[in-house]
C-alpha atoms as a PDB file:
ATOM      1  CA  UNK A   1      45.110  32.475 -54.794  1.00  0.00           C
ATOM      2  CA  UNK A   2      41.864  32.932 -52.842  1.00  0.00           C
ATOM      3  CA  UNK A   3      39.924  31.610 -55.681  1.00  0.00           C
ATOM      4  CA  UNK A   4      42.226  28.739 -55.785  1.00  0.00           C
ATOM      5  CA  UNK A   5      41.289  28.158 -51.657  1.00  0.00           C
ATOM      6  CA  UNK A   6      37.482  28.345 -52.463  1.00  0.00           C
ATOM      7  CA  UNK A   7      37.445  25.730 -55.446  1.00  0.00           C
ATOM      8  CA  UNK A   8      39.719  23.146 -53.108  1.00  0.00           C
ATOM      9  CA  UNK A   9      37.047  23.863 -50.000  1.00  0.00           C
ATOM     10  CA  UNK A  10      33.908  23.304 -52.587  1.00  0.00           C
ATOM     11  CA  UNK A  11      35.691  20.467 -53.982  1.00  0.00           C
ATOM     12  CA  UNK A  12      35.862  19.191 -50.411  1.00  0.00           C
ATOM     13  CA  UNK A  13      32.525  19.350 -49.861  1.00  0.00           C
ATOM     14  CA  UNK A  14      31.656  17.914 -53.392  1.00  0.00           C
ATOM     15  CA  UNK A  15      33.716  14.661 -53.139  1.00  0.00           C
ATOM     16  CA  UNK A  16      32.532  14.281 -49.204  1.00  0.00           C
ATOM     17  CA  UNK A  17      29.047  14.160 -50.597  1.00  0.00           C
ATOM     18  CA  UNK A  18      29.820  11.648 -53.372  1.00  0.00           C
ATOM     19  CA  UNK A  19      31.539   9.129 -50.833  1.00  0.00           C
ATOM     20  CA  UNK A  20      28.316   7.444 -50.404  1.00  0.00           C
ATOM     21  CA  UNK A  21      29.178   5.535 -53.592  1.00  0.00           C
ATOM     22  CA  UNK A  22      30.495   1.903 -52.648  1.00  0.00           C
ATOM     23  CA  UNK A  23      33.257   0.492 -54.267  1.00  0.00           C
ATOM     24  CA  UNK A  24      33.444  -2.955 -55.868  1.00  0.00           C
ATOM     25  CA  UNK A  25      35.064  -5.657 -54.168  1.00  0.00           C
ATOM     26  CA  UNK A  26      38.230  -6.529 -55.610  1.00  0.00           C
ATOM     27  CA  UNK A  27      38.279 -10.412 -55.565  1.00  0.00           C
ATOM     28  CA  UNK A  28      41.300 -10.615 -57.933  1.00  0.00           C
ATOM     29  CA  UNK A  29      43.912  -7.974 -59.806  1.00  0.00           C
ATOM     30  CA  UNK A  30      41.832  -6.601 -61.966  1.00  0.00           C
ATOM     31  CA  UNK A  31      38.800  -8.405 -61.129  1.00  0.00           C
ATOM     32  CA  UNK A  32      35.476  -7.377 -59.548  1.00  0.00           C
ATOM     33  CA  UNK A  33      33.040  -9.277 -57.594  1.00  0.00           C
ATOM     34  CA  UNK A  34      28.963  -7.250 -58.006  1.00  0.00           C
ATOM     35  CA  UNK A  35      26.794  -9.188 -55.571  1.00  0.00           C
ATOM     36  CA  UNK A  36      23.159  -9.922 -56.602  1.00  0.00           C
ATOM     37  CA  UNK A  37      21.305  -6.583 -56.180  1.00  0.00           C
ATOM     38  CA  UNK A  38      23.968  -4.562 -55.414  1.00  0.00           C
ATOM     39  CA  UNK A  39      25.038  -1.232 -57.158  1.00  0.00           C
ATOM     40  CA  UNK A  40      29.265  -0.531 -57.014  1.00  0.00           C
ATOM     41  CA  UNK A  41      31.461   1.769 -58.547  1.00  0.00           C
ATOM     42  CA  UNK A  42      34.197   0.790 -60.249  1.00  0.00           C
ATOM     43  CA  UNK A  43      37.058   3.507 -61.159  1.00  0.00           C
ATOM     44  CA  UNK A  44      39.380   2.817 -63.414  1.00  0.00           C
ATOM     45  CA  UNK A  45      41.745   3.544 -66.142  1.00  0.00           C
ATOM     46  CA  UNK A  46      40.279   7.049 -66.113  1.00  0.00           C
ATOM     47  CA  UNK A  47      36.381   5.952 -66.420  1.00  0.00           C
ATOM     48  CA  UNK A  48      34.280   5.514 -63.668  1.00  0.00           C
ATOM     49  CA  UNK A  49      30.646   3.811 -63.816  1.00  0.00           C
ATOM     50  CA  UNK A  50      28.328   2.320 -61.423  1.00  0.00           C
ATOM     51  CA  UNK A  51      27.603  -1.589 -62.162  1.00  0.00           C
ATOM     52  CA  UNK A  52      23.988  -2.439 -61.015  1.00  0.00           C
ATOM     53  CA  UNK A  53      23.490  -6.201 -60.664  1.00  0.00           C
ATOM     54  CA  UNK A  54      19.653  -6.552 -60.839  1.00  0.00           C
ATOM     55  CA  UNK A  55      20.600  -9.895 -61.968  1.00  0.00           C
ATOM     56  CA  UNK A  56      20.112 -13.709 -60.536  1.00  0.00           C
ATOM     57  CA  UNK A  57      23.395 -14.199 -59.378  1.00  0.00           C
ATOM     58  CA  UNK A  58      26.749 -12.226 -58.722  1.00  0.00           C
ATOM     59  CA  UNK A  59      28.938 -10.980 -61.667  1.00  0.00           C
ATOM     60  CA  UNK A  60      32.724 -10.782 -62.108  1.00  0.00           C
ATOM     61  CA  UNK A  61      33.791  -7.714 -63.752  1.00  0.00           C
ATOM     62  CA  UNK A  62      37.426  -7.089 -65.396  1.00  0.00           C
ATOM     63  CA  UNK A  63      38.913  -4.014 -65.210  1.00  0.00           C
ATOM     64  CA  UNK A  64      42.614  -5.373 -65.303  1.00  0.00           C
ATOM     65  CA  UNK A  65      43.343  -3.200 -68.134  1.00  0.00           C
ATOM     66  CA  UNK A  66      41.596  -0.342 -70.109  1.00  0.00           C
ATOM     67  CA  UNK A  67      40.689  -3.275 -72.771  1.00  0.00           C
ATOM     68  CA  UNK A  68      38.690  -5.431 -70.187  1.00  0.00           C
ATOM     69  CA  UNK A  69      37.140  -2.683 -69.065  1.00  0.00           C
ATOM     70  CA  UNK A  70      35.686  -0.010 -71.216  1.00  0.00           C
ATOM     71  CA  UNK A  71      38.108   0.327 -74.486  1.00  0.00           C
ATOM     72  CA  UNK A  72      37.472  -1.713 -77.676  1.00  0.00           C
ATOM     73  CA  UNK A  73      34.780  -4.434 -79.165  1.00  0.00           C
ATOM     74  CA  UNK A  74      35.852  -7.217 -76.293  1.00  0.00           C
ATOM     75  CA  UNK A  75      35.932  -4.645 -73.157  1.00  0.00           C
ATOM     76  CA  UNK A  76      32.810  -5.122 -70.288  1.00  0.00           C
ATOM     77  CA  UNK A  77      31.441  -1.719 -70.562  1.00  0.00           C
ATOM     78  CA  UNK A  78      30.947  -2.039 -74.346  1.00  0.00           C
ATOM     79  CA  UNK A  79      29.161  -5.682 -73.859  1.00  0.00           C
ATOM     80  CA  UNK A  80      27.191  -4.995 -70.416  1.00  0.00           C
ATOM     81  CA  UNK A  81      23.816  -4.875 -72.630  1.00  0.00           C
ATOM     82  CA  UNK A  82      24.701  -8.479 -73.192  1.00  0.00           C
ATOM     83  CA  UNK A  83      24.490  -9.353 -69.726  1.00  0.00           C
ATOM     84  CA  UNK A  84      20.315  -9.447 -68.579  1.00  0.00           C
ATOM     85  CA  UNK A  85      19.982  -7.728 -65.558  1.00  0.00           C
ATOM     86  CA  UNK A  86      22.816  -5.420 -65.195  1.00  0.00           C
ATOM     87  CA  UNK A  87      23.100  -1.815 -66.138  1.00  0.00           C
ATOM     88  CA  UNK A  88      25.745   0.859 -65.630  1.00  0.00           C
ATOM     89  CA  UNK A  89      25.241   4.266 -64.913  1.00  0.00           C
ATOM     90  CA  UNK A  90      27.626   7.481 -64.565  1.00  0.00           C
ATOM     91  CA  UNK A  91      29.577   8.259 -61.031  1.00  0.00           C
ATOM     92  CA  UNK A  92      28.439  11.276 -61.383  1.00  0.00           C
ATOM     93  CA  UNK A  93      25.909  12.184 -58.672  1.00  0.00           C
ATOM     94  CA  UNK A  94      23.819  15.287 -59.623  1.00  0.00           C
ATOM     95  CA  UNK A  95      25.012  17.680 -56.464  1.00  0.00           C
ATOM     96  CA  UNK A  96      21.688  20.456 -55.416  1.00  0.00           C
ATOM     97  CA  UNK A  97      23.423  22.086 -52.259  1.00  0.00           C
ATOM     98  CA  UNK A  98      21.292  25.225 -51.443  1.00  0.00           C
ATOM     99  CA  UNK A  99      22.640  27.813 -48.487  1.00  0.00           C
ATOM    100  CA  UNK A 100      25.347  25.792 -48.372  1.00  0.00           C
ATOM    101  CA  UNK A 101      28.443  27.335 -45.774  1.00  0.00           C
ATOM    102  CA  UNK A 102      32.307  25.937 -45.776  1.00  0.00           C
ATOM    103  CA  UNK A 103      34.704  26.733 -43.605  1.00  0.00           C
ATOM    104  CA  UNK A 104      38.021  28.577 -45.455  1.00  0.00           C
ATOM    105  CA  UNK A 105      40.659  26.777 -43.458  1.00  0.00           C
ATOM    106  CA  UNK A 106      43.234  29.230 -44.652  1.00  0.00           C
ATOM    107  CA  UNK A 107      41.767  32.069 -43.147  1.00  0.00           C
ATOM    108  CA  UNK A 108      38.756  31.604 -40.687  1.00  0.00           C
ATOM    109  CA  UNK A 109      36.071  33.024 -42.578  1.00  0.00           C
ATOM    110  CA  UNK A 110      32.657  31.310 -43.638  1.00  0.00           C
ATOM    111  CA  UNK A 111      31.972  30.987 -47.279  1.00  0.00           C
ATOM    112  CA  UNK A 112      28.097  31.386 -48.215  1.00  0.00           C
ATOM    113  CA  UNK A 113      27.022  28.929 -51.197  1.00  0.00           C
ATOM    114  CA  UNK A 114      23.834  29.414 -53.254  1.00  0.00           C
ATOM    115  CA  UNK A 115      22.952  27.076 -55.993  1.00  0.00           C
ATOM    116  CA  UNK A 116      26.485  25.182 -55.839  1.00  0.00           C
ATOM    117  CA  UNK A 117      28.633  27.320 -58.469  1.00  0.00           C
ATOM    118  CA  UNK A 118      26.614  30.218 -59.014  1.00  0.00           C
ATOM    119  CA  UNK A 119      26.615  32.777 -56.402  1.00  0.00           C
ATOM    120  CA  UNK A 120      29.678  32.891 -53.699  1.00  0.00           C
ATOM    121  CA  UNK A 121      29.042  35.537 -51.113  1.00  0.00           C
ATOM    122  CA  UNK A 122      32.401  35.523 -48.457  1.00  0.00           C
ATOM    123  CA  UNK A 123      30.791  35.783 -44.670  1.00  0.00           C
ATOM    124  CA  UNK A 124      32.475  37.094 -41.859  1.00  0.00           C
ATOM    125  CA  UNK A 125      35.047  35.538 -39.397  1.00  0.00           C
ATOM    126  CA  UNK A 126      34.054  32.279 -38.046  1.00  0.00           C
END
């Protein structure tokens, strides 16, 4: 159960670091307005990518359903090489937290974090 408590705090901490992300503006159902040098994450139907517009004008993205957005011949994310200018790229953001602490809210105590994932040492009462 306490190992349970630690993931949830570190996944906290991983997602509050990732929220720097923007999201696409949603013009439309289904339909997703990039401005002209902007980078925006769009999430859906399970896959998540970041649309960079590098382009001369704004793009319209559709991500009404899985096949406008990223399954089959016809979907964007299989045709964005088409498209001069823009590029996608994971939403993954490469996380390097070093000497990291997180509160445990269940019980009080400070959780030391080396080299996110590798070595959890438990501190004392905060």
């Amino acid at each position: 159960m306490k190992t349970s408590k630690l993931l949830t705090a570190i996944s906290a901490v991983a997602i509050s670091v990732g929220a720097s992300q923007v999201n696409a503006q949603e013009v439309q159902t289904g339909i997703f307005k990039v401005a002209k040098g902007a980078s925006q994450k769009i999430d859906r139907f399970g896959v998540c990518k970041v649309i960079k517009n590098a382009g001369a004008n704004p793009i319209m993205v559709p991500a009404g359903t899985a096949q406008q957005w990223s399954t089959g011949k016809s979907a964007f994310l299989t045709n964005i090489a088409n498209i001069p200018g823009v590029t996608v790229d994971s939403c993954d953001i490469p996380l390097k937290l070093v000497d990291c602490s997180v509160l445990d809210p269940y019980n009080g105590s400070t959780i030391q974090i080396r080299n996110f994932g590798v070595n959890f040492e438990t501190g004392g009462n905060a």
